[in-house]
Every structure is written in C-alpha cells, then in structure tokens.
PDB file of N, CA and C in Angstrom:
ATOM      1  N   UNK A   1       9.809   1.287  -2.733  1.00  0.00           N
ATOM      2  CA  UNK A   1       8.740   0.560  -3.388  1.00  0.00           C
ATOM      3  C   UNK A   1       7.576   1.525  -3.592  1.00  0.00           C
ATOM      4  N   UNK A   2       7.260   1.694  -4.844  1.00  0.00           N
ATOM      5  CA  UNK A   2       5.670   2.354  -5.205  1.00  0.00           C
ATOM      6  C   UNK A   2       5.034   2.048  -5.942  1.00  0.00           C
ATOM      7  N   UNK A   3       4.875   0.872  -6.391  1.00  0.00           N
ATOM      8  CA  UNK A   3       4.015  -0.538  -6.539  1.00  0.00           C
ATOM      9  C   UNK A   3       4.208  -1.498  -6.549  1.00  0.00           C
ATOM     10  N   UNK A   4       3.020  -2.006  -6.228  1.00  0.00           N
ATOM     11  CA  UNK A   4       3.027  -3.745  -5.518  1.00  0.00           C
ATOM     12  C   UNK A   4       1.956  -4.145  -7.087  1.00  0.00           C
ATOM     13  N   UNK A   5       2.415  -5.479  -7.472  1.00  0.00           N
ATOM     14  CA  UNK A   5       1.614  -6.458  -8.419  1.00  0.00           C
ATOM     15  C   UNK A   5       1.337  -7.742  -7.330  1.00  0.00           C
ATOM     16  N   UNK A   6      -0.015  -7.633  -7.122  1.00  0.00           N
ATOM     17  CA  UNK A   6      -0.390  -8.740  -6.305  1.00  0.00           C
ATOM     18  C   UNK A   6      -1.107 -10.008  -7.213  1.00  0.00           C
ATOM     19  N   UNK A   7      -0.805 -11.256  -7.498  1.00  0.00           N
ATOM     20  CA  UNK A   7      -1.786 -11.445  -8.310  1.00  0.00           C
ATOM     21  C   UNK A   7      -2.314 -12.952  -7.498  1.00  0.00           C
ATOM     22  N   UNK A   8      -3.560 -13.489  -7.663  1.00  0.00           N
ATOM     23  CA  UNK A   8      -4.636 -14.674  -7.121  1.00  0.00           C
ATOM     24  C   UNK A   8      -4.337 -15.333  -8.105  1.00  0.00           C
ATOM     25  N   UNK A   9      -4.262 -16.673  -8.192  1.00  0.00           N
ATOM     26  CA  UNK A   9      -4.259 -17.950  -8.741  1.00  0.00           C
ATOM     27  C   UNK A   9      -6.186 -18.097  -9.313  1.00  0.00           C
ATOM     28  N   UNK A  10      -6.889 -18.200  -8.237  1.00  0.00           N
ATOM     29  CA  UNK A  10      -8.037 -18.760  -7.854  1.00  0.00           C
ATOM     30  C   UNK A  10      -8.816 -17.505  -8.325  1.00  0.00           C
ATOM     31  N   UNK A  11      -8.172 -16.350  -8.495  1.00  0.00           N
ATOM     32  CA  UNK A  11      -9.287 -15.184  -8.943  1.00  0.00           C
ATOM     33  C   UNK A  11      -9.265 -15.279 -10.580  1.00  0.00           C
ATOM     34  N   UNK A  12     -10.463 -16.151 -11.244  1.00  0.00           N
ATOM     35  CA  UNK A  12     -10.599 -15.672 -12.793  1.00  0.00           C
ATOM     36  C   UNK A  12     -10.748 -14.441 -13.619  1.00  0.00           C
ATOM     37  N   UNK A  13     -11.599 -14.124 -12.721  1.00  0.00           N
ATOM     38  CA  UNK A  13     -11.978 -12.976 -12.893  1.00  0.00           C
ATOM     39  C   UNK A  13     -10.444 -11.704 -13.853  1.00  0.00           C
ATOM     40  N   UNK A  14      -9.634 -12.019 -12.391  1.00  0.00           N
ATOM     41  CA  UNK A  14      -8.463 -10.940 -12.864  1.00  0.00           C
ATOM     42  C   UNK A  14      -6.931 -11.344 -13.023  1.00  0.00           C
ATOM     43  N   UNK A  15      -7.607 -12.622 -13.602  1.00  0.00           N
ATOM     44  CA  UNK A  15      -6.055 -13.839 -13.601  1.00  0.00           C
ATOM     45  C   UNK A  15      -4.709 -12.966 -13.742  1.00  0.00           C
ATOM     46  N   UNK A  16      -4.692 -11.986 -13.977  1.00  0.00           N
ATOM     47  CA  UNK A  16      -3.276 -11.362 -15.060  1.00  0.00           C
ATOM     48  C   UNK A  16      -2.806 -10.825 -13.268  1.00  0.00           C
ATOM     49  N   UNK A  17      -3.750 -10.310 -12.210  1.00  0.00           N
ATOM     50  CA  UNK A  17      -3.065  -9.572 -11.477  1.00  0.00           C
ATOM     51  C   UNK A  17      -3.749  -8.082 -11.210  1.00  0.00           C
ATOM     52  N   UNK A  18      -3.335  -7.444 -10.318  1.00  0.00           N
ATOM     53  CA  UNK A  18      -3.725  -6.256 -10.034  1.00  0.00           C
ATOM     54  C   UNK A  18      -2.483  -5.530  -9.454  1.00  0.00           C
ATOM     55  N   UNK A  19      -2.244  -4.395  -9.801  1.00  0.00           N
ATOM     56  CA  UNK A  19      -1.254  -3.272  -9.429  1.00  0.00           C
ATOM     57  C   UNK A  19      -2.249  -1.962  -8.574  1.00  0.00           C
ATOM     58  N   UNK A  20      -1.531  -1.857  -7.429  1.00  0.00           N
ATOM     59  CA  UNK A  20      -1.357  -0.839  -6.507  1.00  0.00           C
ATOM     60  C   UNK A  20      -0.380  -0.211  -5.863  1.00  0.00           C
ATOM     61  N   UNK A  21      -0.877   1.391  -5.886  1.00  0.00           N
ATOM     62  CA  UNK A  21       0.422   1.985  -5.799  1.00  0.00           C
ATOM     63  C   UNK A  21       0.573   2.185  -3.866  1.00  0.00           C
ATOM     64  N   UNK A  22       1.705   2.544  -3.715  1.00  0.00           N
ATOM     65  CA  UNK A  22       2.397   2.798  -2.403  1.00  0.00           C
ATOM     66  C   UNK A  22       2.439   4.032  -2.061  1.00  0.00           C
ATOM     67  N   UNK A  23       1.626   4.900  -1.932  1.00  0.00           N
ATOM     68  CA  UNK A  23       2.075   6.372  -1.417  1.00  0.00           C
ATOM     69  C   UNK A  23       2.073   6.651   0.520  1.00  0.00           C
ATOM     70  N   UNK A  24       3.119   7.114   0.450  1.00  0.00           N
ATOM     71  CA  UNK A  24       3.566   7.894   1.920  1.00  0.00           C
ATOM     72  C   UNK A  24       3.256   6.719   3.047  1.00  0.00           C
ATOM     73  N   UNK A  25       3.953   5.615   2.144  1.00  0.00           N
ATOM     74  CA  UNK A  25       3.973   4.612   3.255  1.00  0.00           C
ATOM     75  C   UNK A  25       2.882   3.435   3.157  1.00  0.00           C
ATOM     76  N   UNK A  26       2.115   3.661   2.582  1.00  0.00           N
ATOM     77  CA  UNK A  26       0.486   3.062   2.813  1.00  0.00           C
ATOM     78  C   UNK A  26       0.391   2.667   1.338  1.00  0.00           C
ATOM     79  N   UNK A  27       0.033   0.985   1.370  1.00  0.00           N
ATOM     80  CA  UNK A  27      -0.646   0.686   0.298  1.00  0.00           C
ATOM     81  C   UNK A  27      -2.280   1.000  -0.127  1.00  0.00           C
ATOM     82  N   UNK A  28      -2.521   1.682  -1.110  1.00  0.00           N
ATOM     83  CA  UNK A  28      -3.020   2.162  -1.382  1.00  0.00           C
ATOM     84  C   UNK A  28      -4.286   1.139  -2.655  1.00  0.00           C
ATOM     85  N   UNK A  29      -5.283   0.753  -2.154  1.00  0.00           N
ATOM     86  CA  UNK A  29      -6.072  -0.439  -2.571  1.00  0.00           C
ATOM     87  C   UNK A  29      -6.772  -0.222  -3.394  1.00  0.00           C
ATOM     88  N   UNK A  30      -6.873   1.123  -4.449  1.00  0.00           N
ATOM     89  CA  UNK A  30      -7.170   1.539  -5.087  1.00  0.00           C
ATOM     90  C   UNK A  30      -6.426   0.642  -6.736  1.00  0.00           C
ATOM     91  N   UNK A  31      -7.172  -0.512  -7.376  1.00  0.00           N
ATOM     92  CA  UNK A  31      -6.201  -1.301  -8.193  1.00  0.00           C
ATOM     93  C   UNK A  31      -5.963  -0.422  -9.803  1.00  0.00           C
ATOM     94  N   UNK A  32      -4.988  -0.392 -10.013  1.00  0.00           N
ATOM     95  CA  UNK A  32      -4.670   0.780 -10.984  1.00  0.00           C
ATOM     96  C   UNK A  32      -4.618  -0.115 -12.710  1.00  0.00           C
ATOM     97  N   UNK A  33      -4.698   0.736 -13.608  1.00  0.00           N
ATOM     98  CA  UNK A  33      -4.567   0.025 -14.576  1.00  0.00           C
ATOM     99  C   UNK A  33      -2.938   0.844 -15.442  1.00  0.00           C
ATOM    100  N   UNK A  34      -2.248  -0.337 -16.029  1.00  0.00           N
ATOM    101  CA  UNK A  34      -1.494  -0.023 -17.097  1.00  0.00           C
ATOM    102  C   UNK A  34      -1.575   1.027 -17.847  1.00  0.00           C
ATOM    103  N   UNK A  35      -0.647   3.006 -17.722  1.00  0.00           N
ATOM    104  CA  UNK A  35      -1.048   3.435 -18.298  1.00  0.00           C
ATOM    105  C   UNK A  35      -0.620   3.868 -19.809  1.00  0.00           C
ATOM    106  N   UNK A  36      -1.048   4.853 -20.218  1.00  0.00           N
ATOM    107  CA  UNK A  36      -1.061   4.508 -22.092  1.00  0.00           C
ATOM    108  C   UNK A  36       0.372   5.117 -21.554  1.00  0.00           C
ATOM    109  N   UNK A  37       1.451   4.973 -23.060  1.00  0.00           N
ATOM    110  CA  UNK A  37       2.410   5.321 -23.155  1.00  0.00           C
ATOM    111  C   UNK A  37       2.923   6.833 -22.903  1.00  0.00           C
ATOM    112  N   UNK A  38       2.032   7.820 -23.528  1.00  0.00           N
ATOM    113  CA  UNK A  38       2.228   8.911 -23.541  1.00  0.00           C
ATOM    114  C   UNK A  38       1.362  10.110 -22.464  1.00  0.00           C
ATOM    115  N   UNK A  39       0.708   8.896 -21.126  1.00  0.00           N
ATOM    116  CA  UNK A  39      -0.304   9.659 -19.897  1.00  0.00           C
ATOM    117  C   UNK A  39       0.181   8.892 -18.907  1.00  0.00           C
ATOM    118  N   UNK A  40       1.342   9.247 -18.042  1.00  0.00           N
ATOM    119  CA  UNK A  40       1.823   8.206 -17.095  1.00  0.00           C
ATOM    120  C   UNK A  40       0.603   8.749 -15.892  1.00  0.00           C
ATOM    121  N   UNK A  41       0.628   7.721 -14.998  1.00  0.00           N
ATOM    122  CA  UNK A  41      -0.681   8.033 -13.911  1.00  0.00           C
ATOM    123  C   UNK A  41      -0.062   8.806 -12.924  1.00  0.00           C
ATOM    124  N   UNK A  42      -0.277  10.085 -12.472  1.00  0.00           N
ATOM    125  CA  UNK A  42       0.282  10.987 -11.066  1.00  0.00           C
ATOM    126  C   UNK A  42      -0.554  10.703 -10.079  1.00  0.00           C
ATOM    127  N   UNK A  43       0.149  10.310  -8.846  1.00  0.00           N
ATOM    128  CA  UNK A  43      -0.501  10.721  -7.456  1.00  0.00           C
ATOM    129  C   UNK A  43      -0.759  11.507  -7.300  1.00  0.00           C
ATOM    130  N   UNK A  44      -2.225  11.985  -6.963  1.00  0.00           N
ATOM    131  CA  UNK A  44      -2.711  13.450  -6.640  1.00  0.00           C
ATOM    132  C   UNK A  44      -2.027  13.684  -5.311  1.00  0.00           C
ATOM    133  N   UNK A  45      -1.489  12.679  -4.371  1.00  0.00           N
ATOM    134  CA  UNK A  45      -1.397  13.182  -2.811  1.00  0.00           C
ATOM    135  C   UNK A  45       0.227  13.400  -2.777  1.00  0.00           C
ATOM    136  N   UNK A  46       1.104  12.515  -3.450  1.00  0.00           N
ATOM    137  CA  UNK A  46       2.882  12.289  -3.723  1.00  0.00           C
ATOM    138  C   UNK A  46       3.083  13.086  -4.907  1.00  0.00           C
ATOM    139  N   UNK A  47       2.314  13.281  -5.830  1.00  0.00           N
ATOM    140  CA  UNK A  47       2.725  13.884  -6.572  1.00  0.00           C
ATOM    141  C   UNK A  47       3.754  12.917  -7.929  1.00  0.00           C
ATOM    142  N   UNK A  48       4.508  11.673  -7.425  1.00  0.00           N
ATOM    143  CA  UNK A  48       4.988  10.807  -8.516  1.00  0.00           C
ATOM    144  C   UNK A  48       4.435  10.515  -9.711  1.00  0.00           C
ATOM    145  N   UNK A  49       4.999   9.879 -10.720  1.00  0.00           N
ATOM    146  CA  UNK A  49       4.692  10.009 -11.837  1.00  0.00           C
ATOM    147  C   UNK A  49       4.943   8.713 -11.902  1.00  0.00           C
ATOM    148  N   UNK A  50       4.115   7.635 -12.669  1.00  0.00           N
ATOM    149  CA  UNK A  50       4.283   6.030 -12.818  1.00  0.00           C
ATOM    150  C   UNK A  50       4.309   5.664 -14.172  1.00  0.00           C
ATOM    151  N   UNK A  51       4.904   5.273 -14.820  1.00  0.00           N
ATOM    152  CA  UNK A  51       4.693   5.217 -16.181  1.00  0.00           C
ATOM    153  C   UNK A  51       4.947   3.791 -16.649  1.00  0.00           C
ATOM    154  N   UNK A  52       4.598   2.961 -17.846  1.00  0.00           N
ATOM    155  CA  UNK A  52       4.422   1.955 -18.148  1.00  0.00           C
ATOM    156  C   UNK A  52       5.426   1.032 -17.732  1.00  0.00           C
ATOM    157  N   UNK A  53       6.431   1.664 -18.240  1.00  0.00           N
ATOM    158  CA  UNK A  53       7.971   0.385 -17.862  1.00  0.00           C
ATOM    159  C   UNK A  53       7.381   0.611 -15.959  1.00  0.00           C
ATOM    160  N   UNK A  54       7.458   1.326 -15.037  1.00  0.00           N
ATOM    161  CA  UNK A  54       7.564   1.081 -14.166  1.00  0.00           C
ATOM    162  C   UNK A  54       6.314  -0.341 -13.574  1.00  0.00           C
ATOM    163  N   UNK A  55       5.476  -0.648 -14.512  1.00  0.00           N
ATOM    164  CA  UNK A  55       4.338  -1.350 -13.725  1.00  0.00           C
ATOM    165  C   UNK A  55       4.681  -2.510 -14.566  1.00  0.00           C
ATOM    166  N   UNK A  56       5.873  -2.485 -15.571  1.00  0.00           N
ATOM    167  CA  UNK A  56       6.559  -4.161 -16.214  1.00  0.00           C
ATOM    168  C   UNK A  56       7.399  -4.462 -15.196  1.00  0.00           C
ATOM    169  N   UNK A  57       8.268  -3.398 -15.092  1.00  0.00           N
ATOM    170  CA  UNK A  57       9.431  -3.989 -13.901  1.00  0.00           C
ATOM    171  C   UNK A  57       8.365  -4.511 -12.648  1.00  0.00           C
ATOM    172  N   UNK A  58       7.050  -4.000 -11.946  1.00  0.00           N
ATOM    173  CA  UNK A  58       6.409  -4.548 -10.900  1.00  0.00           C
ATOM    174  C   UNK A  58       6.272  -6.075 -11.212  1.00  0.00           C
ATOM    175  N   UNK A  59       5.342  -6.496 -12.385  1.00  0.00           N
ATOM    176  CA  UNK A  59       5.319  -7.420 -12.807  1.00  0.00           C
ATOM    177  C   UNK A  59       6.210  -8.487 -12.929  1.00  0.00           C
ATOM    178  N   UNK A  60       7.482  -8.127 -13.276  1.00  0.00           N
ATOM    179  CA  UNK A  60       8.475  -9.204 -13.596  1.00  0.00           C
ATOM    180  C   UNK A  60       8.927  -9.206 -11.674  1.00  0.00           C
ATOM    181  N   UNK A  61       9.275  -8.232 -10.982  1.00  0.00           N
ATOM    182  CA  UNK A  61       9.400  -8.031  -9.471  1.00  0.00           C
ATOM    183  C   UNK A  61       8.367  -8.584  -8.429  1.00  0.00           C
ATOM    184  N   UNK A  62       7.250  -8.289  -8.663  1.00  0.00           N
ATOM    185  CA  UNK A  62       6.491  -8.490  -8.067  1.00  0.00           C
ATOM    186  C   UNK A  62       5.733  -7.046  -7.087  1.00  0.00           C
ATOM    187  N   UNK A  63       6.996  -6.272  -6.959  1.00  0.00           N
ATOM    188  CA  UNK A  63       6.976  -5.055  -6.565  1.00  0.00           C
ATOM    189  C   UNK A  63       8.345  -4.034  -6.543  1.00  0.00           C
ATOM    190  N   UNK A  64       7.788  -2.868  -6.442  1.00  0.00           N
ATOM    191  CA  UNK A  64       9.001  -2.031  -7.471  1.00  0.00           C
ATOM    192  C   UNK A  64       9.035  -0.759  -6.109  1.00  0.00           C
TER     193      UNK A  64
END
C-alpha cells in the first residue's frame, strides 16, 4: 500500500476526499493532490513515483 484515499462525509469543505501517501511504513499526512498526466509526484525520502491511474485505483480501493 502507498496510498490511502480517506474521505469525511461531514467534511464540505473536501467532500471528494483526500489522498496520502505511505512511505517506509508511515502514513504520511501530508494530503496530496491528483497529479497532471505528464508530472507524476516522487517521494523525496522513497524515491517512488505515483502517477494518476495510481490515485484512481486508490479511489475506487480506498487504498492502493
């Protein structure tokens, strides 16, 4: 697993949800955004590479 889609009912604010990534064990609470197609987001500390399909599959999963 190297992201979690957590999402609040009761939060308007961010109805859709928030994605955070999982590095070296530790969720990481830093809430990330969807990135563009052609700039997937790297962990500066893991070094992974996250790219769009991976934060749909979170979404439809819940976590990936």
């Amino acid at each position: 697993m190297v992201l979690i889609h957590e999402s609040d009912p009761l939060d308007d604010e961010h109805a859709t949800g928030r994605f955070y990534h999982v590095c070296q064990g530790r969720i990481d609470r830093t809430p990330l955004n969807l990135p563009k197609e052609d700039q997937p987001y790297e962990c500066p500390r893991c070094g992974i590479d996250l790219e769009a399909e991976d934060f749909f599959m979170a979404l439809q999963k819940g976590s990936v």
